[in-house]
N, C-alpha and C. Protein backbone atom coordinates (compact mmCIF):
# COMPACT_ATOMS: atom_id res chain seq x y z
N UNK A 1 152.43 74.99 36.97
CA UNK A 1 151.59 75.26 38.11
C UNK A 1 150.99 76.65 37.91
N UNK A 2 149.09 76.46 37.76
CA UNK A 2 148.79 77.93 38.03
C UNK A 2 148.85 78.95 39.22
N UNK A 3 148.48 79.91 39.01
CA UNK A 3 148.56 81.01 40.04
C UNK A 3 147.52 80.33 42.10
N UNK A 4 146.74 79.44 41.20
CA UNK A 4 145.72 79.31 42.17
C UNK A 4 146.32 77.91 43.17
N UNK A 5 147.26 77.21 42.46
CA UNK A 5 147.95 76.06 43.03
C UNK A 5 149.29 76.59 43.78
N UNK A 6 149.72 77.82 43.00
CA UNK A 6 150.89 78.23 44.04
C UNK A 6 150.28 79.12 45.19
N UNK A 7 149.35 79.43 45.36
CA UNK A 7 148.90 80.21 46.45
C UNK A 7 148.29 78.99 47.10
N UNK A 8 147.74 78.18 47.28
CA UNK A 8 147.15 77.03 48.35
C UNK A 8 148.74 76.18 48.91
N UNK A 9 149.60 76.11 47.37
CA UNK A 9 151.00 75.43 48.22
C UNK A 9 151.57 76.01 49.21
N UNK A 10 151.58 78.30 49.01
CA UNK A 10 152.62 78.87 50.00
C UNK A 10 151.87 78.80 51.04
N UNK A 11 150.26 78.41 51.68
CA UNK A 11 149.22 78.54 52.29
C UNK A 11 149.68 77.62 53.67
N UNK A 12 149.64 76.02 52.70
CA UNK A 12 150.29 74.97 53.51
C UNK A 12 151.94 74.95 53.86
N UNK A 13 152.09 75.82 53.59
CA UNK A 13 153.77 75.85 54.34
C UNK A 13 153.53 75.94 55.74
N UNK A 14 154.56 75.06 56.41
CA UNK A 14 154.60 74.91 57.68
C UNK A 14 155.70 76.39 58.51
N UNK A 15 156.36 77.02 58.15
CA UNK A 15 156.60 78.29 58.00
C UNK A 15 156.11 79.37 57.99
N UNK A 16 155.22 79.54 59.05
CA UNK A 16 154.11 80.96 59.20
C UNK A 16 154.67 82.58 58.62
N UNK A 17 155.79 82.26 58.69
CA UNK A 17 156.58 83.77 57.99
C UNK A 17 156.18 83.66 56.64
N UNK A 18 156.20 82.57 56.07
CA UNK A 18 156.09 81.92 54.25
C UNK A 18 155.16 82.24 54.34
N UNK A 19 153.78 81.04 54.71
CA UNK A 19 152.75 81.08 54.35
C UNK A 19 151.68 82.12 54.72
N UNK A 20 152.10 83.15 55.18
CA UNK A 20 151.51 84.33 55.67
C UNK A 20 151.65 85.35 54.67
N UNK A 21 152.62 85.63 53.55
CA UNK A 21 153.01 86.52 52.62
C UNK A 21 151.81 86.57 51.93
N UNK A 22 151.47 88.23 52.17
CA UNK A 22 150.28 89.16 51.05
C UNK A 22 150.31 88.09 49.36
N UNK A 23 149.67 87.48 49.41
CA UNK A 23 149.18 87.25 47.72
C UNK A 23 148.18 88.11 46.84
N UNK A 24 148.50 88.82 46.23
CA UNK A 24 147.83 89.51 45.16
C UNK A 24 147.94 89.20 43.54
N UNK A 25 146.26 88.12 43.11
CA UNK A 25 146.13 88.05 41.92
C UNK A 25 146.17 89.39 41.03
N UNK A 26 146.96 89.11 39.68
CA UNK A 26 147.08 90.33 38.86
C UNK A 26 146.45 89.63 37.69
N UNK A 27 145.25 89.85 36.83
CA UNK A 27 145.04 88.59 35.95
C UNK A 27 144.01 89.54 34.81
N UNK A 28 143.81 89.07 33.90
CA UNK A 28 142.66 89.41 32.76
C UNK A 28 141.85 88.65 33.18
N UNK A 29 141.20 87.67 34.19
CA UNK A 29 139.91 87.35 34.43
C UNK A 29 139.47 88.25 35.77
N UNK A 30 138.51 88.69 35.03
CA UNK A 30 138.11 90.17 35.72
C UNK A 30 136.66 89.47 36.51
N UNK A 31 136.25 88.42 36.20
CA UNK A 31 134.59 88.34 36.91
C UNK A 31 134.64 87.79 37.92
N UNK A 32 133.47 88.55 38.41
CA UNK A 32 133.46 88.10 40.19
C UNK A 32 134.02 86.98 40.56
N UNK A 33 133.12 85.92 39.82
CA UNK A 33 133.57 84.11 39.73
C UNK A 33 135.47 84.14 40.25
N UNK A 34 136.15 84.92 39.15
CA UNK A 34 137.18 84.74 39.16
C UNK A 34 137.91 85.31 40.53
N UNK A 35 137.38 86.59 40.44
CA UNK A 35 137.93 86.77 42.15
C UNK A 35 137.30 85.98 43.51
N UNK A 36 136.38 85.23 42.74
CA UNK A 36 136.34 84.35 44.61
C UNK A 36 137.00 83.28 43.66
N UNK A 37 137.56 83.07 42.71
CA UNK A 37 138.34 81.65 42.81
C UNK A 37 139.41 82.14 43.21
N UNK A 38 140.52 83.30 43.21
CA UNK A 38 141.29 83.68 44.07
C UNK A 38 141.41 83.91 45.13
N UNK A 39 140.56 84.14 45.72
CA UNK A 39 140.30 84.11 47.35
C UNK A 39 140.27 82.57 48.12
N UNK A 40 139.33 82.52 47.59
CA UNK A 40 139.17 80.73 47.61
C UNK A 40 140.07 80.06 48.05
N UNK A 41 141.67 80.24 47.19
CA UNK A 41 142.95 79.65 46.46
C UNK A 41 143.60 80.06 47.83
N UNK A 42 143.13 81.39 48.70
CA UNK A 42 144.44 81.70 49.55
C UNK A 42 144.68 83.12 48.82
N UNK A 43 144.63 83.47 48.30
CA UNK A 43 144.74 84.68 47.97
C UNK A 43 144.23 85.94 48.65
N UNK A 44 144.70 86.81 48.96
CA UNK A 44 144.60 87.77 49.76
C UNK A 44 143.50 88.84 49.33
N UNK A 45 143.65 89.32 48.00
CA UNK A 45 143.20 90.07 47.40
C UNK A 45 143.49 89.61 45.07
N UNK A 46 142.47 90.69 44.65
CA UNK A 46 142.34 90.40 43.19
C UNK A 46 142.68 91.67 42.38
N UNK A 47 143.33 92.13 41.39
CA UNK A 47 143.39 93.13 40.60
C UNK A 47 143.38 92.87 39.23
N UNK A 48 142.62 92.90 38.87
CA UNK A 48 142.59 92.70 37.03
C UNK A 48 143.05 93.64 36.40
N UNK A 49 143.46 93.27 34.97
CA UNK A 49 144.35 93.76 34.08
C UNK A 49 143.32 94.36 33.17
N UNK A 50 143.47 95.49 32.45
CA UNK A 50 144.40 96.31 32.41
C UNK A 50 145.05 96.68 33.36
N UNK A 51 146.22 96.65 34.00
CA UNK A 51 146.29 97.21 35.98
C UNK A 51 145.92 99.02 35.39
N UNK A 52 145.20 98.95 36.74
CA UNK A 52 144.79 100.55 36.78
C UNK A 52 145.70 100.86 38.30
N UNK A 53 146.94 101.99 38.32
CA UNK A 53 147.18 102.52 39.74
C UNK A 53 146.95 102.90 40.50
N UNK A 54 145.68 103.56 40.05
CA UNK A 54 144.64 103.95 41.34
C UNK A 54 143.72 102.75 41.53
N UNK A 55 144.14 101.25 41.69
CA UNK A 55 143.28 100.09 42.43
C UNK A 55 144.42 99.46 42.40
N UNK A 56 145.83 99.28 41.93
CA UNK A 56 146.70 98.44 42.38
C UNK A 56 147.68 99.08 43.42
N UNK A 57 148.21 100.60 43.70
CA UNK A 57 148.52 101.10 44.78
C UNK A 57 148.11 100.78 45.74
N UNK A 58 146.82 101.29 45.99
CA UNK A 58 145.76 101.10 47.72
C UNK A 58 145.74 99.50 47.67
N UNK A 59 145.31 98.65 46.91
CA UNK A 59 145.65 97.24 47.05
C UNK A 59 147.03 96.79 47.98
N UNK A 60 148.23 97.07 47.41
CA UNK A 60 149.24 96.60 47.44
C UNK A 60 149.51 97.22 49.09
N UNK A 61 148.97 98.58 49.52
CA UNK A 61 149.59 99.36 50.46
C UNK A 61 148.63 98.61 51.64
N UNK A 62 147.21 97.86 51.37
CA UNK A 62 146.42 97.08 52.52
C UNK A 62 147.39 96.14 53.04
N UNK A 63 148.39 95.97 52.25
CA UNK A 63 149.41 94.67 52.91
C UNK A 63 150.56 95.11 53.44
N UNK A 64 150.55 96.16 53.29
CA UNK A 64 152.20 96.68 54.14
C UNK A 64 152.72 96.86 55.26
């Protein structure tokens, strides 16, 4: 199962505590395309790889 099938499965959980959990893609597909297919999926937010910490910190801290 990819990244984009486990984020639409935790989506449909009937468990609003579950399916409510921050998803953040971490991925080498860096193009736009790719971040609205993560969004798309249920995904919260996108960070491409190389990870840089000054865009995966402030990312991670929008969900806290």
């Amino acid at each position: 199962m990819n990244g984009y099938k486990a984020s639409r499965r935790i989506r449909e959980l009937k468990d609003g505590n579950k399916s409510q959990i921050p998803i953040v893609a971490m991925t080498a597909n860096a193009f736009e395309e790719d971040k609205k297919m993560a969004l798309a999926s249920g995904m919260n937010d996108h960070v491409a790889k190389p990870i840089d910490m000054n865009v995966l910190l402030p990312t991670i801290m929008k969900y806290m």
